[in-house]
N, C-alpha and C. Protein backbone atom coordinates (compact mmCIF):
# COMPACT_ATOMS: atom_id res chain seq x y z
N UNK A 1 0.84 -1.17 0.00
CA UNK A 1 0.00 0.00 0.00
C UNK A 1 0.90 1.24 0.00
N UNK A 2 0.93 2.25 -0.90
CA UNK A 2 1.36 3.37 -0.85
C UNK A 2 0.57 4.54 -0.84
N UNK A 3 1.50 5.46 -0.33
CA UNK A 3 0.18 6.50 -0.07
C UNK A 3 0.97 7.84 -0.59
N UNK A 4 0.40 9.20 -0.09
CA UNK A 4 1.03 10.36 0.07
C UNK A 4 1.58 11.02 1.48
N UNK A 5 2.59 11.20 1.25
CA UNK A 5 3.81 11.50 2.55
C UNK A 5 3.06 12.34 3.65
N UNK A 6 2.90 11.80 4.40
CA UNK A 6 2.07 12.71 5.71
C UNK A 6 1.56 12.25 6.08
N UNK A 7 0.20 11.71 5.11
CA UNK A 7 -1.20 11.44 4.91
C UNK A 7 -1.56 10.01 6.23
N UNK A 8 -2.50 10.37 6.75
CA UNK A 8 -3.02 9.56 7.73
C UNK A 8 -3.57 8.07 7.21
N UNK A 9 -3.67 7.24 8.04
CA UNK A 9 -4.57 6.11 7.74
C UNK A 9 -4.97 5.15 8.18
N UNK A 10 -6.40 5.09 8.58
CA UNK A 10 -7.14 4.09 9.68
C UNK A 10 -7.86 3.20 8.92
N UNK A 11 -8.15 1.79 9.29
CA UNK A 11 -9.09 0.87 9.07
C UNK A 11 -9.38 0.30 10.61
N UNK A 12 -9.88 -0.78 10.57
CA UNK A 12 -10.61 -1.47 11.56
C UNK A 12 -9.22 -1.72 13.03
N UNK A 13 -8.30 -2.13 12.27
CA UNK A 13 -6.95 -2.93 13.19
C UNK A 13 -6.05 -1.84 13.15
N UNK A 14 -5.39 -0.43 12.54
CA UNK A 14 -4.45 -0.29 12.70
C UNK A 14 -4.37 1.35 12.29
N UNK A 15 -4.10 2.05 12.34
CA UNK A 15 -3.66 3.54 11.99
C UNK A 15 -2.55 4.05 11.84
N UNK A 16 -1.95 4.93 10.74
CA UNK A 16 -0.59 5.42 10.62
C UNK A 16 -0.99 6.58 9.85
N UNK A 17 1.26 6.49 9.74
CA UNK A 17 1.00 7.92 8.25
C UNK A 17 1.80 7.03 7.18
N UNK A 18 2.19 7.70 5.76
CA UNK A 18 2.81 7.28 4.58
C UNK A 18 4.34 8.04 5.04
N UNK A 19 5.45 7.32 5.17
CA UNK A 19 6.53 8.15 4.88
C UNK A 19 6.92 8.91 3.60
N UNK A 20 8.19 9.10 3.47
CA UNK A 20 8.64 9.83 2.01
C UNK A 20 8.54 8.73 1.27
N UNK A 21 8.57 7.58 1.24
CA UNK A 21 8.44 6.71 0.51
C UNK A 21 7.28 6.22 0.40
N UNK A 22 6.10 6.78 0.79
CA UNK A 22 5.15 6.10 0.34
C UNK A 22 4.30 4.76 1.14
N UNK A 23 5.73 4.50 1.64
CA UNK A 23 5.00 3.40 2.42
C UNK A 23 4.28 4.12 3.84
N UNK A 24 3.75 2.73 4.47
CA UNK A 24 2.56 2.55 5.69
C UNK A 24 3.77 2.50 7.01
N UNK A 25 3.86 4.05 7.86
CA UNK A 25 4.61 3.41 8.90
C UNK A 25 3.26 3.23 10.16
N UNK A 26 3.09 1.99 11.00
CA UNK A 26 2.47 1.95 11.93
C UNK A 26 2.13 2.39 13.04
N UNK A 27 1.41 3.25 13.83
CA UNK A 27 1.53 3.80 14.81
C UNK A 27 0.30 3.10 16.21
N UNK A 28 -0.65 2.35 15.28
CA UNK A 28 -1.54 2.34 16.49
C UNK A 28 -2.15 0.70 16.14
N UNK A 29 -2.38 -0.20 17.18
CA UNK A 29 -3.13 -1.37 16.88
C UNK A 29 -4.36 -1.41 17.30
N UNK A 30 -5.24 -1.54 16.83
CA UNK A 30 -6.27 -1.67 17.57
C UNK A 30 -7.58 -3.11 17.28
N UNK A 31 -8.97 -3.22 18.00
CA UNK A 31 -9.47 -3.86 17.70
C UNK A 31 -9.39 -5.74 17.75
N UNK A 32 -8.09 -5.92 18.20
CA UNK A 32 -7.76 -7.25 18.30
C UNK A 32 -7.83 -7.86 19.76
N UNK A 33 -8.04 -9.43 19.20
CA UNK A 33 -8.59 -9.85 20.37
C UNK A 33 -7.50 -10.71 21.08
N UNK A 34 -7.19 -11.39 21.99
CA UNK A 34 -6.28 -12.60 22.74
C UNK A 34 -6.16 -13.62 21.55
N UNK A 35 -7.14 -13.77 20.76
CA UNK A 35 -7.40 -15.04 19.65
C UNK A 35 -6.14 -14.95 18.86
N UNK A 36 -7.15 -13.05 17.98
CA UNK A 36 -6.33 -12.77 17.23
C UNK A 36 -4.40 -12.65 17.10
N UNK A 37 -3.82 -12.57 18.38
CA UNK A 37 -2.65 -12.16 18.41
C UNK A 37 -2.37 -13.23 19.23
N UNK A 38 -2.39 -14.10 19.13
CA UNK A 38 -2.14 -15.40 20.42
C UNK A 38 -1.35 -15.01 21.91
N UNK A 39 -2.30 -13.84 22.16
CA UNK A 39 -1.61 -13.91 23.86
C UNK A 39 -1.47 -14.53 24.56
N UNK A 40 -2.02 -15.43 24.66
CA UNK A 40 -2.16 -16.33 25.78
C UNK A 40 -2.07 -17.91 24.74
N UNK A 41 -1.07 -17.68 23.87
CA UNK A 41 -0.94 -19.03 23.25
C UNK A 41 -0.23 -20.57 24.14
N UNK A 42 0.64 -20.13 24.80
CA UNK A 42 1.22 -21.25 25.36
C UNK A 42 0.13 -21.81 26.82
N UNK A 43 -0.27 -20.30 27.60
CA UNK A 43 -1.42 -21.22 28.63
C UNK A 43 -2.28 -21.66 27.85
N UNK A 44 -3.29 -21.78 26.44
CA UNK A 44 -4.33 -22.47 25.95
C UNK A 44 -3.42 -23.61 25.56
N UNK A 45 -2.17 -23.75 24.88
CA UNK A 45 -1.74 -25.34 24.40
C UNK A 45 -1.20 -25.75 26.11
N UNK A 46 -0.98 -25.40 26.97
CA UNK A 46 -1.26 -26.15 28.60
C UNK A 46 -1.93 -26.63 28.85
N UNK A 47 -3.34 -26.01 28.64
CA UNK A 47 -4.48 -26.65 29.15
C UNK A 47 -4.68 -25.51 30.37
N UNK A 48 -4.38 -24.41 30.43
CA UNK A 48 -4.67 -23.85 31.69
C UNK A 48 -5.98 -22.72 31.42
N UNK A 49 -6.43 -22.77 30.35
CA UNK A 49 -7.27 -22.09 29.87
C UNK A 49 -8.02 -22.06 28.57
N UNK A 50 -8.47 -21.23 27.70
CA UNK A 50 -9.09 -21.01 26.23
C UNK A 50 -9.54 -19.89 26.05
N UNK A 51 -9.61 -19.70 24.73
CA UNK A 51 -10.60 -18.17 24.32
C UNK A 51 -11.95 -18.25 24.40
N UNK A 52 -12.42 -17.38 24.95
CA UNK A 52 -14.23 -17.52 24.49
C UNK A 52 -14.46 -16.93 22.71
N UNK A 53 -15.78 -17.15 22.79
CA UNK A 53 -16.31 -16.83 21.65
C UNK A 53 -16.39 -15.15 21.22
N UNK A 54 -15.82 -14.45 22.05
CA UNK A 54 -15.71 -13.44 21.63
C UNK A 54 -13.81 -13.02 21.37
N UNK A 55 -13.06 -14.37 21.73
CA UNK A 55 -12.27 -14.11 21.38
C UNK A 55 -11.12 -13.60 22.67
N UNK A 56 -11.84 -13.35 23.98
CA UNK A 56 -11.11 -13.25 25.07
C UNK A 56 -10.44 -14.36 25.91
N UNK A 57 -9.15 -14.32 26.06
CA UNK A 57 -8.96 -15.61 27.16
C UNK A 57 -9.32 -15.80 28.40
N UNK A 58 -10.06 -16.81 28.76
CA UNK A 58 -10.42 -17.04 29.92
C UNK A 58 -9.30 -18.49 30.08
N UNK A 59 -9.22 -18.19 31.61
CA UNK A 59 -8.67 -19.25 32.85
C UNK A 59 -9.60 -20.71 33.09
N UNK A 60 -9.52 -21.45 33.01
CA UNK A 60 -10.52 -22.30 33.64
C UNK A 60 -10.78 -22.40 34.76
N UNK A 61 -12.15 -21.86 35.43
CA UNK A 61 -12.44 -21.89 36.71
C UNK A 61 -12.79 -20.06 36.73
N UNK A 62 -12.86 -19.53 35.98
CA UNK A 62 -12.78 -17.98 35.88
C UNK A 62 -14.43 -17.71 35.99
N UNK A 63 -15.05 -16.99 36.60
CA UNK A 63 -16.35 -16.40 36.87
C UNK A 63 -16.56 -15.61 36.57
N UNK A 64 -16.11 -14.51 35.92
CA UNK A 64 -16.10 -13.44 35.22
C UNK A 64 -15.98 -13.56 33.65
């Protein structure tokens, strides 16, 4: 993706500007879930937990 040097740019996950080159430098993440970015990848292959359906990790035994 290239753009014009300055120039801002948001979608759903991420926001920046275009450097002199045109390209996408990154400044902001957003919108992502535990799923999406495997935070909690090694406690779900443990067994010490899972994502819910919205994509949050829960603990097993978690009440909240």
């Amino acid at each position: 993706m290239k753009g014009k040097t300055g120039e801002w740019y948001q979608d759903k996950h991420i926001g920046g500007y275009f450097n002199e080159n045109g390209d996408l430098v990154v400044c902001e993440e957003y919108g992502w879930t535990d799923a999406d970015t495997d935070a909690y990848f090694v406690e779900v292959q443990n067994g010490c937990g899972y994502y819910d359906a919205a994509g949050k990790f829960r603990y097993y035994g978690d009440i909240y």
